[in-house]
PDB file of N, CA and C in Angstrom:
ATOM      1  N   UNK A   1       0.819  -1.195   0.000  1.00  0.00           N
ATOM      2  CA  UNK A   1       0.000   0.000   0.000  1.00  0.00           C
ATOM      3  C   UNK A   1       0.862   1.258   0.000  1.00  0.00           C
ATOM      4  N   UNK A   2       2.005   1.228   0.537  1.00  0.00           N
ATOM      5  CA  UNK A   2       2.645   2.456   0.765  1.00  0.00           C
ATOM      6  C   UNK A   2       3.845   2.752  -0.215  1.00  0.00           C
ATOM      7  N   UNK A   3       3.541   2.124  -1.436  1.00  0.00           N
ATOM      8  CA  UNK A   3       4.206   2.260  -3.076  1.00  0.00           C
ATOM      9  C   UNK A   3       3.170   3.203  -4.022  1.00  0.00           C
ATOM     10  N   UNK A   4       4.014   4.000  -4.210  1.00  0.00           N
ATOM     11  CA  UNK A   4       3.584   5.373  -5.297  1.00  0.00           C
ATOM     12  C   UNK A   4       4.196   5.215  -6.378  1.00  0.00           C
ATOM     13  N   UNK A   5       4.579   4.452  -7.605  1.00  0.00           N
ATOM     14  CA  UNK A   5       4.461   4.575  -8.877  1.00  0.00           C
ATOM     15  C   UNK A   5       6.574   4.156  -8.221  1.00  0.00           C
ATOM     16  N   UNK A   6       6.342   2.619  -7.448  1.00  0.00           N
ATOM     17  CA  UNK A   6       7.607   2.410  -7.034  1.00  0.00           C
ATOM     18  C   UNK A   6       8.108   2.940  -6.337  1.00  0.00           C
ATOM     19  N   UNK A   7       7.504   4.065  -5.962  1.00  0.00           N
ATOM     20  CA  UNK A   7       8.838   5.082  -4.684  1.00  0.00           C
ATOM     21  C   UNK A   7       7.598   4.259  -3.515  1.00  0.00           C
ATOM     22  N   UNK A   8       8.578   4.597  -2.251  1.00  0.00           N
ATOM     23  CA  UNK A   8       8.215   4.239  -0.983  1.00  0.00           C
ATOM     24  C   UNK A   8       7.862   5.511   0.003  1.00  0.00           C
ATOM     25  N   UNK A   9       6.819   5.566   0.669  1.00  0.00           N
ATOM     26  CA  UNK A   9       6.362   6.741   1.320  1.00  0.00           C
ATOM     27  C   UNK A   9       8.011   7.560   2.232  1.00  0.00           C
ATOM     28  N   UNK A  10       8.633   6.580   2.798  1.00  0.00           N
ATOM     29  CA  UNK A  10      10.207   7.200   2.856  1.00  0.00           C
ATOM     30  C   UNK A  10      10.799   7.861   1.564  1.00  0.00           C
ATOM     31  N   UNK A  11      10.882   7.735   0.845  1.00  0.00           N
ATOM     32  CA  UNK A  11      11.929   7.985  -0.301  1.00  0.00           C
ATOM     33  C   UNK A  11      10.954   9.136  -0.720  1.00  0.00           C
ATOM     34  N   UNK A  12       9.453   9.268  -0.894  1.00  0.00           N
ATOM     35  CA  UNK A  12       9.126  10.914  -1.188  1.00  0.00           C
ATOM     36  C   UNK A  12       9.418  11.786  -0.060  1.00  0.00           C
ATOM     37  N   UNK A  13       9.174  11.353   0.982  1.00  0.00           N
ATOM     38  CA  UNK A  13       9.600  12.142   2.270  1.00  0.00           C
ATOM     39  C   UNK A  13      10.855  12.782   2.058  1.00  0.00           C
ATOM     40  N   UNK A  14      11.796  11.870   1.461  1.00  0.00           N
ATOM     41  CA  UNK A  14      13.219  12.383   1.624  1.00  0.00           C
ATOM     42  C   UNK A  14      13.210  13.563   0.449  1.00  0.00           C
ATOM     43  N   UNK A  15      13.120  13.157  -0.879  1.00  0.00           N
ATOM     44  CA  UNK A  15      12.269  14.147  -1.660  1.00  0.00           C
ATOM     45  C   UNK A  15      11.849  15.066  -1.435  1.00  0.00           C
ATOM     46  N   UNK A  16      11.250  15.165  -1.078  1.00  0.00           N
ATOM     47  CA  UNK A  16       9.987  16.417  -0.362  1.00  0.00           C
ATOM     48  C   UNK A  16      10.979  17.266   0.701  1.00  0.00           C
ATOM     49  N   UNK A  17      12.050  16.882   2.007  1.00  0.00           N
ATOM     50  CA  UNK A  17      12.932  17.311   2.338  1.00  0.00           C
ATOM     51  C   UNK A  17      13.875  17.898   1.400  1.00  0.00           C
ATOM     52  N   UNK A  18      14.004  17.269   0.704  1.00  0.00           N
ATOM     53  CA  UNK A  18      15.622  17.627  -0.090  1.00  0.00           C
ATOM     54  C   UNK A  18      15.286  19.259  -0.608  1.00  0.00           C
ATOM     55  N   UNK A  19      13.829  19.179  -1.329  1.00  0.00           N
ATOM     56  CA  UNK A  19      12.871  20.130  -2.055  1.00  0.00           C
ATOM     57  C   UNK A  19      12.996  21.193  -1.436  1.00  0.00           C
ATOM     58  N   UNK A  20      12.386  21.409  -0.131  1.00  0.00           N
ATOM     59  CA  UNK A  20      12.419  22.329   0.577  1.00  0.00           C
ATOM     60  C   UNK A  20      14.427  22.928   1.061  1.00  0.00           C
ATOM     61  N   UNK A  21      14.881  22.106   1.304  1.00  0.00           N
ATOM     62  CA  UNK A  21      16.530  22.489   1.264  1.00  0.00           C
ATOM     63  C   UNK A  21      17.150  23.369   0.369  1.00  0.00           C
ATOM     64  N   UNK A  22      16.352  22.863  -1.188  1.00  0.00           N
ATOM     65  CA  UNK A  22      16.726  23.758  -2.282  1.00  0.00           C
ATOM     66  C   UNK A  22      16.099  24.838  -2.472  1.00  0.00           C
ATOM     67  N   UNK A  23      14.810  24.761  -1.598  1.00  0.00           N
ATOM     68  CA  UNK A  23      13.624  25.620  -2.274  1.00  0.00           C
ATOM     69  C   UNK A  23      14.438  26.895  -1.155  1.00  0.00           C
ATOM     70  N   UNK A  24      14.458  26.558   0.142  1.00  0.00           N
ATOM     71  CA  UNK A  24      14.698  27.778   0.929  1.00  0.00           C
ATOM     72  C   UNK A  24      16.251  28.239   0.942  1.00  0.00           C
ATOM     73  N   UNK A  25      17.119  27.402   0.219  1.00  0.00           N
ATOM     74  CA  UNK A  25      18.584  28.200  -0.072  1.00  0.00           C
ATOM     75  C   UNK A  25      18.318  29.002  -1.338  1.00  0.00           C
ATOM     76  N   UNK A  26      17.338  28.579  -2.533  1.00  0.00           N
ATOM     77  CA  UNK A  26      16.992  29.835  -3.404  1.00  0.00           C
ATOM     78  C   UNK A  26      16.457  30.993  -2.509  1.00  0.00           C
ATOM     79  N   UNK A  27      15.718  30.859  -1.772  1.00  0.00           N
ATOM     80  CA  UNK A  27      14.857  31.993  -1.784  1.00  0.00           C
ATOM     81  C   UNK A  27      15.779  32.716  -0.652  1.00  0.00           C
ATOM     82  N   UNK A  28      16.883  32.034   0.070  1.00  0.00           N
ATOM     83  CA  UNK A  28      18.049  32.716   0.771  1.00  0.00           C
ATOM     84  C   UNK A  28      19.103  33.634  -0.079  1.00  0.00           C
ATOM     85  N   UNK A  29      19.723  32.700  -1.589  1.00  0.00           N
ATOM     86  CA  UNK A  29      20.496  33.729  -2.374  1.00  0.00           C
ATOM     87  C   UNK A  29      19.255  34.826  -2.741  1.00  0.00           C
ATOM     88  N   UNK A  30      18.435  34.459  -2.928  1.00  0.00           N
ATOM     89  CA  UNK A  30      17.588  35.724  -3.991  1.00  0.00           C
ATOM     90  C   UNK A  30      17.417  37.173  -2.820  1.00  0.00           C
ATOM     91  N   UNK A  31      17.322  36.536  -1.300  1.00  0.00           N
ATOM     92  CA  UNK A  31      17.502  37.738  -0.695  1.00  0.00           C
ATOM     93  C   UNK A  31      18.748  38.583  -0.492  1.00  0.00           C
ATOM     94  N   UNK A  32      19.567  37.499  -0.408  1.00  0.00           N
ATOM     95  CA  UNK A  32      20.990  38.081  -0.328  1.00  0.00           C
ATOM     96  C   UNK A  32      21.619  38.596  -1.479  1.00  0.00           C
ATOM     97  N   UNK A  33      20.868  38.428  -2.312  1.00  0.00           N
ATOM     98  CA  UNK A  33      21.298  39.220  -3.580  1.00  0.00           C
ATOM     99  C   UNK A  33      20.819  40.332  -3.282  1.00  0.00           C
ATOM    100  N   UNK A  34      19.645  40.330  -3.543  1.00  0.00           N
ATOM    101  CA  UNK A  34      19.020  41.658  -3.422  1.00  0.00           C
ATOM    102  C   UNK A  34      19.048  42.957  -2.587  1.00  0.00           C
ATOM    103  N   UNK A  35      19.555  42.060  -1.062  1.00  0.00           N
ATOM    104  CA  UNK A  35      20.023  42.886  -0.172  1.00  0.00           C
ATOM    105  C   UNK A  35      21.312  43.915  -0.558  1.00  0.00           C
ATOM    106  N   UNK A  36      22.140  42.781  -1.305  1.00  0.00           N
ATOM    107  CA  UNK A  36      23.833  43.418  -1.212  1.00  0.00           C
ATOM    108  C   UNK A  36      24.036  43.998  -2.598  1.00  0.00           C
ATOM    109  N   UNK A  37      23.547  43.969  -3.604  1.00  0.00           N
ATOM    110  CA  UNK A  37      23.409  43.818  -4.986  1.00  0.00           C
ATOM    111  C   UNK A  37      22.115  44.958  -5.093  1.00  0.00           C
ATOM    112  N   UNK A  38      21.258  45.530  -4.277  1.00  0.00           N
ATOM    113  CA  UNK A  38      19.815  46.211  -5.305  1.00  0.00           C
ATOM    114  C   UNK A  38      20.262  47.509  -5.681  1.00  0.00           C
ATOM    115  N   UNK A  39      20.958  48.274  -5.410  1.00  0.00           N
ATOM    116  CA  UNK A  39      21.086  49.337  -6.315  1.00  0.00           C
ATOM    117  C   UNK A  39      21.238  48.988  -7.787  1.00  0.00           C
ATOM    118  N   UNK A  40      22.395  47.887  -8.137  1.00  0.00           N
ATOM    119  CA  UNK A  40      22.399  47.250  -9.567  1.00  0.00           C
ATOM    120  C   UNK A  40      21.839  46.760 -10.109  1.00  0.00           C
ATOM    121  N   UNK A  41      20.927  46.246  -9.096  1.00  0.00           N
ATOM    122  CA  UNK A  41      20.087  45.123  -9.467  1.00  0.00           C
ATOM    123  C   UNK A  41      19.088  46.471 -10.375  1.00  0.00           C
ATOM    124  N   UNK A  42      18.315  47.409  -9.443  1.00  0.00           N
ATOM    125  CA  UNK A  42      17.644  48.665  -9.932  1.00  0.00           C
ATOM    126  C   UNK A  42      17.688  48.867 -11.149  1.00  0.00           C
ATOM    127  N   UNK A  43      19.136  49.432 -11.306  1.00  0.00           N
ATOM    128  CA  UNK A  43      19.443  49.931 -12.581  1.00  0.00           C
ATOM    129  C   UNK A  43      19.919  49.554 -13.727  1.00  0.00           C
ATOM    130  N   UNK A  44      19.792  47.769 -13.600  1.00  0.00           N
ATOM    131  CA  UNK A  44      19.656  47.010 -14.420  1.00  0.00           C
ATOM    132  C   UNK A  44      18.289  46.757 -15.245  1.00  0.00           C
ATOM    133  N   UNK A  45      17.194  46.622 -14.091  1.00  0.00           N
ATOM    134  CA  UNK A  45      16.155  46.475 -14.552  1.00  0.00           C
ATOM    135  C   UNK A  45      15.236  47.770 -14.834  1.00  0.00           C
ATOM    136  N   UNK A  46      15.917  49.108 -14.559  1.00  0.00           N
ATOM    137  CA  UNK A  46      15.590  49.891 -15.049  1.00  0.00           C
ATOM    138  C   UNK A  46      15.361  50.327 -16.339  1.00  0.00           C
ATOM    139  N   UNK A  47      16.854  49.772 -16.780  1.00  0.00           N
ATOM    140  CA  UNK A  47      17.077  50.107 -18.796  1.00  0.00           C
ATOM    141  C   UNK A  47      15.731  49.937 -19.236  1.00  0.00           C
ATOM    142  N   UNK A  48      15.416  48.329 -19.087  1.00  0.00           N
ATOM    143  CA  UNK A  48      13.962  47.880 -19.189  1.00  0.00           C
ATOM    144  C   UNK A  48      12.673  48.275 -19.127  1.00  0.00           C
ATOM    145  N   UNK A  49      12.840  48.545 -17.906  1.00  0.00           N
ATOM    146  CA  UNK A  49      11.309  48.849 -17.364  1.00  0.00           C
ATOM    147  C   UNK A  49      11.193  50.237 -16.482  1.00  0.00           C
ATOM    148  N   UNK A  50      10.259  50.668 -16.847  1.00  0.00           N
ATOM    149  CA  UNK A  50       9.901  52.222 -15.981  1.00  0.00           C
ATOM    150  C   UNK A  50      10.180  51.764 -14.597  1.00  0.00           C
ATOM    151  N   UNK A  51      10.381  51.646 -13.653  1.00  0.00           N
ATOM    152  CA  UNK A  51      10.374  51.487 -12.615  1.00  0.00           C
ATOM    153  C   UNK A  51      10.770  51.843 -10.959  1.00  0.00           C
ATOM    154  N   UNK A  52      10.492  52.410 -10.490  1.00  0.00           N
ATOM    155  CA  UNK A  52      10.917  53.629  -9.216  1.00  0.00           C
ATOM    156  C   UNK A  52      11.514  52.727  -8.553  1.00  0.00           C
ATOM    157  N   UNK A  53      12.150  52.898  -7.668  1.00  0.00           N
ATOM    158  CA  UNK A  53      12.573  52.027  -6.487  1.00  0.00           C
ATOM    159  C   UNK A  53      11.840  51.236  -5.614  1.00  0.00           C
ATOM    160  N   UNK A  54      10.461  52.413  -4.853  1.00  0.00           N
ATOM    161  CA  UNK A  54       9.716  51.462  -4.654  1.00  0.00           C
ATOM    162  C   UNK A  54       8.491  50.329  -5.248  1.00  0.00           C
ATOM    163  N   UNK A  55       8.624  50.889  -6.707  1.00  0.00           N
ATOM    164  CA  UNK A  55       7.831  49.665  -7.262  1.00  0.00           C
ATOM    165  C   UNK A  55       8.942  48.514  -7.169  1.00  0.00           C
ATOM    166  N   UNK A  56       9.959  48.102  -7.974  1.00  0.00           N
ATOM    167  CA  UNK A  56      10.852  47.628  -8.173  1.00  0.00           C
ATOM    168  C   UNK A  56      10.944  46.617  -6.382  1.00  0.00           C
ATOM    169  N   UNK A  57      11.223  47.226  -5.409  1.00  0.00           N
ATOM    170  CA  UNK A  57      11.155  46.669  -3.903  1.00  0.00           C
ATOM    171  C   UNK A  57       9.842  46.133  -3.703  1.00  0.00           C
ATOM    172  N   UNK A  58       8.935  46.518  -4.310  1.00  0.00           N
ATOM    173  CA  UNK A  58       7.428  45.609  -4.014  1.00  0.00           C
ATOM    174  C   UNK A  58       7.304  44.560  -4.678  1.00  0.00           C
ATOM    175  N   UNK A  59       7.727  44.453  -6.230  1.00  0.00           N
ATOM    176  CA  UNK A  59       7.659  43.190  -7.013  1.00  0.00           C
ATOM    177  C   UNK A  59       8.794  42.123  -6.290  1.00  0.00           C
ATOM    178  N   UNK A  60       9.716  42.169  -5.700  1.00  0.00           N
ATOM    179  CA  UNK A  60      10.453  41.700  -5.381  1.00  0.00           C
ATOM    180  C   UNK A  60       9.925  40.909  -4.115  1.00  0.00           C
ATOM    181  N   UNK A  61       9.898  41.739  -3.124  1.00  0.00           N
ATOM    182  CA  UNK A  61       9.424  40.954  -1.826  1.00  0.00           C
ATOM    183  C   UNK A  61       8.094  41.007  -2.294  1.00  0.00           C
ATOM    184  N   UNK A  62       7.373  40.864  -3.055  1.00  0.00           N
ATOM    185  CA  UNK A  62       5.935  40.167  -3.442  1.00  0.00           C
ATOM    186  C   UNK A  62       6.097  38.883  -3.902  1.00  0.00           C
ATOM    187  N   UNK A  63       7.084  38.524  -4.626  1.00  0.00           N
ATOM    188  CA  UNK A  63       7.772  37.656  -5.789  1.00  0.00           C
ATOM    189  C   UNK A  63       8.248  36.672  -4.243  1.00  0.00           C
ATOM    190  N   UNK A  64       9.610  37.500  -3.826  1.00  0.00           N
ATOM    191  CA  UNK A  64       9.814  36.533  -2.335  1.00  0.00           C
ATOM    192  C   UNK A  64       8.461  35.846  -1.579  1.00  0.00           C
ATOM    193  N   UNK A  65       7.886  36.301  -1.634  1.00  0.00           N
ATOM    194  CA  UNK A  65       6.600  36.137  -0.488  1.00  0.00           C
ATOM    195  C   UNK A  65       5.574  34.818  -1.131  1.00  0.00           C
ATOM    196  N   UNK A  66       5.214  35.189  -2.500  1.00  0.00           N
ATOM    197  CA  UNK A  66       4.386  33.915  -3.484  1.00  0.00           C
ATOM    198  C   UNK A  66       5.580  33.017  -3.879  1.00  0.00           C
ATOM    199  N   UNK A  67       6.793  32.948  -3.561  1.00  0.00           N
ATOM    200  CA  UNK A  67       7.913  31.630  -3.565  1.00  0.00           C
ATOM    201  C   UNK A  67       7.828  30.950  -2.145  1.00  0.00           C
ATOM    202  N   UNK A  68       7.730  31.484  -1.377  1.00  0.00           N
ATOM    203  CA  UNK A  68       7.923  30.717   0.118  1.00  0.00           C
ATOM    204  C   UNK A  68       6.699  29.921   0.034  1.00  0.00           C
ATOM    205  N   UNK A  69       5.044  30.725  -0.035  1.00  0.00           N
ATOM    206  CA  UNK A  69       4.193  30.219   0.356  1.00  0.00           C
ATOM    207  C   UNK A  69       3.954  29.019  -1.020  1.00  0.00           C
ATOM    208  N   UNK A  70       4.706  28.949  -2.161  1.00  0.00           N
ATOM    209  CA  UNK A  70       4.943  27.880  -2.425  1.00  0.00           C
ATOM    210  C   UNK A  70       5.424  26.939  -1.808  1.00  0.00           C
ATOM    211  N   UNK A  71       6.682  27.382  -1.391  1.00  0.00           N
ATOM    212  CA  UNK A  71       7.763  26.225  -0.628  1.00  0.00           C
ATOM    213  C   UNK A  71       6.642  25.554   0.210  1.00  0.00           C
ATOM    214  N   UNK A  72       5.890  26.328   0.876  1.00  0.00           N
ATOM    215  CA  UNK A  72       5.222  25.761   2.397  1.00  0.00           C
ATOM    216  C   UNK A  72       4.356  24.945   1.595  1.00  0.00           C
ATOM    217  N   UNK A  73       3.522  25.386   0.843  1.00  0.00           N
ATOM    218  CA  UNK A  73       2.197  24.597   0.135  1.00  0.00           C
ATOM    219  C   UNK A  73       2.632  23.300  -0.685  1.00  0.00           C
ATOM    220  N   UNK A  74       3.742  22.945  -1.626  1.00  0.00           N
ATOM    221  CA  UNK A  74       3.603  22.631  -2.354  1.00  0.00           C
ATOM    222  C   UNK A  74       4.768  21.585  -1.653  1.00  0.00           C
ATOM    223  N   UNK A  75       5.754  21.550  -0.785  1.00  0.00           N
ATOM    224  CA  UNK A  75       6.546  20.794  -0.124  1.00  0.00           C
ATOM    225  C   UNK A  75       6.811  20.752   1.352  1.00  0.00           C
ATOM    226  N   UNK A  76       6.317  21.771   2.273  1.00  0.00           N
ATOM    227  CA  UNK A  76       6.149  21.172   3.652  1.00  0.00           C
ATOM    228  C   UNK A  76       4.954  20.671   3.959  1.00  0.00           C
ATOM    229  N   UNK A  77       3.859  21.256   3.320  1.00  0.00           N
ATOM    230  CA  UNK A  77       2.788  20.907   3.577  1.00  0.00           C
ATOM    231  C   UNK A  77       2.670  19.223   3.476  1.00  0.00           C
ATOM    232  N   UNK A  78       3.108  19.260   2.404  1.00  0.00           N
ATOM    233  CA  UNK A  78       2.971  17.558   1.574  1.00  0.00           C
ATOM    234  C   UNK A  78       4.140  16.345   3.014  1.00  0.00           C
ATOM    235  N   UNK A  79       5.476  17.362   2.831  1.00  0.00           N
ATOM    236  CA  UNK A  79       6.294  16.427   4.016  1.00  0.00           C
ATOM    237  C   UNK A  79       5.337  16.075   5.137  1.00  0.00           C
ATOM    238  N   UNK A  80       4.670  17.190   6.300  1.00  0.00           N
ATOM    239  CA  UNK A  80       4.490  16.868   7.224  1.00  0.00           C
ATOM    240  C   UNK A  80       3.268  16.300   7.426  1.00  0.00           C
ATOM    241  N   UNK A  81       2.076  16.230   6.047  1.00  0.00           N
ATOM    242  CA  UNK A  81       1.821  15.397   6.123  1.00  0.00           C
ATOM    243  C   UNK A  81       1.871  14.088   6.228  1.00  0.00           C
ATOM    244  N   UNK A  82       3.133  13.517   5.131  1.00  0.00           N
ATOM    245  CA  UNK A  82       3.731  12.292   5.137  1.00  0.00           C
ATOM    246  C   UNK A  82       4.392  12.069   6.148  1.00  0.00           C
ATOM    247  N   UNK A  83       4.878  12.083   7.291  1.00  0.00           N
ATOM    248  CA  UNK A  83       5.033  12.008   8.558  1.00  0.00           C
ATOM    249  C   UNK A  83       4.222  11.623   9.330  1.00  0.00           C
ATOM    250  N   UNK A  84       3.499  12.642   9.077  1.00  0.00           N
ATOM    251  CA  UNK A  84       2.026  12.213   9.976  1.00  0.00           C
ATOM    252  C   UNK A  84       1.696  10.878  10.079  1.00  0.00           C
ATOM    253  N   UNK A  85       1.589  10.600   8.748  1.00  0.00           N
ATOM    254  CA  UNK A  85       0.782   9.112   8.502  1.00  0.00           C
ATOM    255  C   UNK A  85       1.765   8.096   8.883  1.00  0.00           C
ATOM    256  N   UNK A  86       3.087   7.727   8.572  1.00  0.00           N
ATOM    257  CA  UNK A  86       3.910   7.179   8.611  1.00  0.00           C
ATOM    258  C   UNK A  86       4.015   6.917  10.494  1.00  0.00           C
TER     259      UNK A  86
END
Protein backbone atom coordinates (compact mmCIF):
# COMPACT_ATOMS: atom_id res chain seq x y z
CA UNK A 1 0.00 0.00 0.00
CA UNK A 2 2.64 2.46 0.76
CA UNK A 3 4.21 2.26 -3.08
CA UNK A 4 3.58 5.37 -5.30
CA UNK A 5 4.46 4.57 -8.88
CA UNK A 6 7.61 2.41 -7.03
CA UNK A 7 8.84 5.08 -4.68
CA UNK A 8 8.21 4.24 -0.98
CA UNK A 9 6.36 6.74 1.32
CA UNK A 10 10.21 7.20 2.86
CA UNK A 11 11.93 7.98 -0.30
CA UNK A 12 9.13 10.91 -1.19
CA UNK A 13 9.60 12.14 2.27
CA UNK A 14 13.22 12.38 1.62
CA UNK A 15 12.27 14.15 -1.66
CA UNK A 16 9.99 16.42 -0.36
CA UNK A 17 12.93 17.31 2.34
CA UNK A 18 15.62 17.63 -0.09
CA UNK A 19 12.87 20.13 -2.05
CA UNK A 20 12.42 22.33 0.58
CA UNK A 21 16.53 22.49 1.26
CA UNK A 22 16.73 23.76 -2.28
CA UNK A 23 13.62 25.62 -2.27
CA UNK A 24 14.70 27.78 0.93
CA UNK A 25 18.58 28.20 -0.07
CA UNK A 26 16.99 29.83 -3.40
CA UNK A 27 14.86 31.99 -1.78
CA UNK A 28 18.05 32.72 0.77
CA UNK A 29 20.50 33.73 -2.37
CA UNK A 30 17.59 35.72 -3.99
CA UNK A 31 17.50 37.74 -0.70
CA UNK A 32 20.99 38.08 -0.33
CA UNK A 33 21.30 39.22 -3.58
CA UNK A 34 19.02 41.66 -3.42
CA UNK A 35 20.02 42.89 -0.17
CA UNK A 36 23.83 43.42 -1.21
CA UNK A 37 23.41 43.82 -4.99
CA UNK A 38 19.81 46.21 -5.30
CA UNK A 39 21.09 49.34 -6.31
CA UNK A 40 22.40 47.25 -9.57
CA UNK A 41 20.09 45.12 -9.47
CA UNK A 42 17.64 48.66 -9.93
CA UNK A 43 19.44 49.93 -12.58
CA UNK A 44 19.66 47.01 -14.42
CA UNK A 45 16.16 46.47 -14.55
CA UNK A 46 15.59 49.89 -15.05
CA UNK A 47 17.08 50.11 -18.80
CA UNK A 48 13.96 47.88 -19.19
CA UNK A 49 11.31 48.85 -17.36
CA UNK A 50 9.90 52.22 -15.98
CA UNK A 51 10.37 51.49 -12.61
CA UNK A 52 10.92 53.63 -9.22
CA UNK A 53 12.57 52.03 -6.49
CA UNK A 54 9.72 51.46 -4.65
CA UNK A 55 7.83 49.66 -7.26
CA UNK A 56 10.85 47.63 -8.17
CA UNK A 57 11.15 46.67 -3.90
CA UNK A 58 7.43 45.61 -4.01
CA UNK A 59 7.66 43.19 -7.01
CA UNK A 60 10.45 41.70 -5.38
CA UNK A 61 9.42 40.95 -1.83
CA UNK A 62 5.93 40.17 -3.44
CA UNK A 63 7.77 37.66 -5.79
CA UNK A 64 9.81 36.53 -2.33
CA UNK A 65 6.60 36.14 -0.49
CA UNK A 66 4.39 33.91 -3.48
CA UNK A 67 7.91 31.63 -3.57
CA UNK A 68 7.92 30.72 0.12
CA UNK A 69 4.19 30.22 0.36
CA UNK A 70 4.94 27.88 -2.42
CA UNK A 71 7.76 26.23 -0.63
CA UNK A 72 5.22 25.76 2.40
CA UNK A 73 2.20 24.60 0.14
CA UNK A 74 3.60 22.63 -2.35
CA UNK A 75 6.55 20.79 -0.12
CA UNK A 76 6.15 21.17 3.65
CA UNK A 77 2.79 20.91 3.58
CA UNK A 78 2.97 17.56 1.57
CA UNK A 79 6.29 16.43 4.02
CA UNK A 80 4.49 16.87 7.22
CA UNK A 81 1.82 15.40 6.12
CA UNK A 82 3.73 12.29 5.14
CA UNK A 83 5.03 12.01 8.56
CA UNK A 84 2.03 12.21 9.98
CA UNK A 85 0.78 9.11 8.50
CA UNK A 86 3.91 7.18 8.61
Amino acid sequence: MGECFGMSIETIRSFLLGCIGINYGILLLWFLAFMSVHDFMHRLHARWFRLSVEQFDAIHYSGMAVYKIGILLLNLVPYLALRMVA
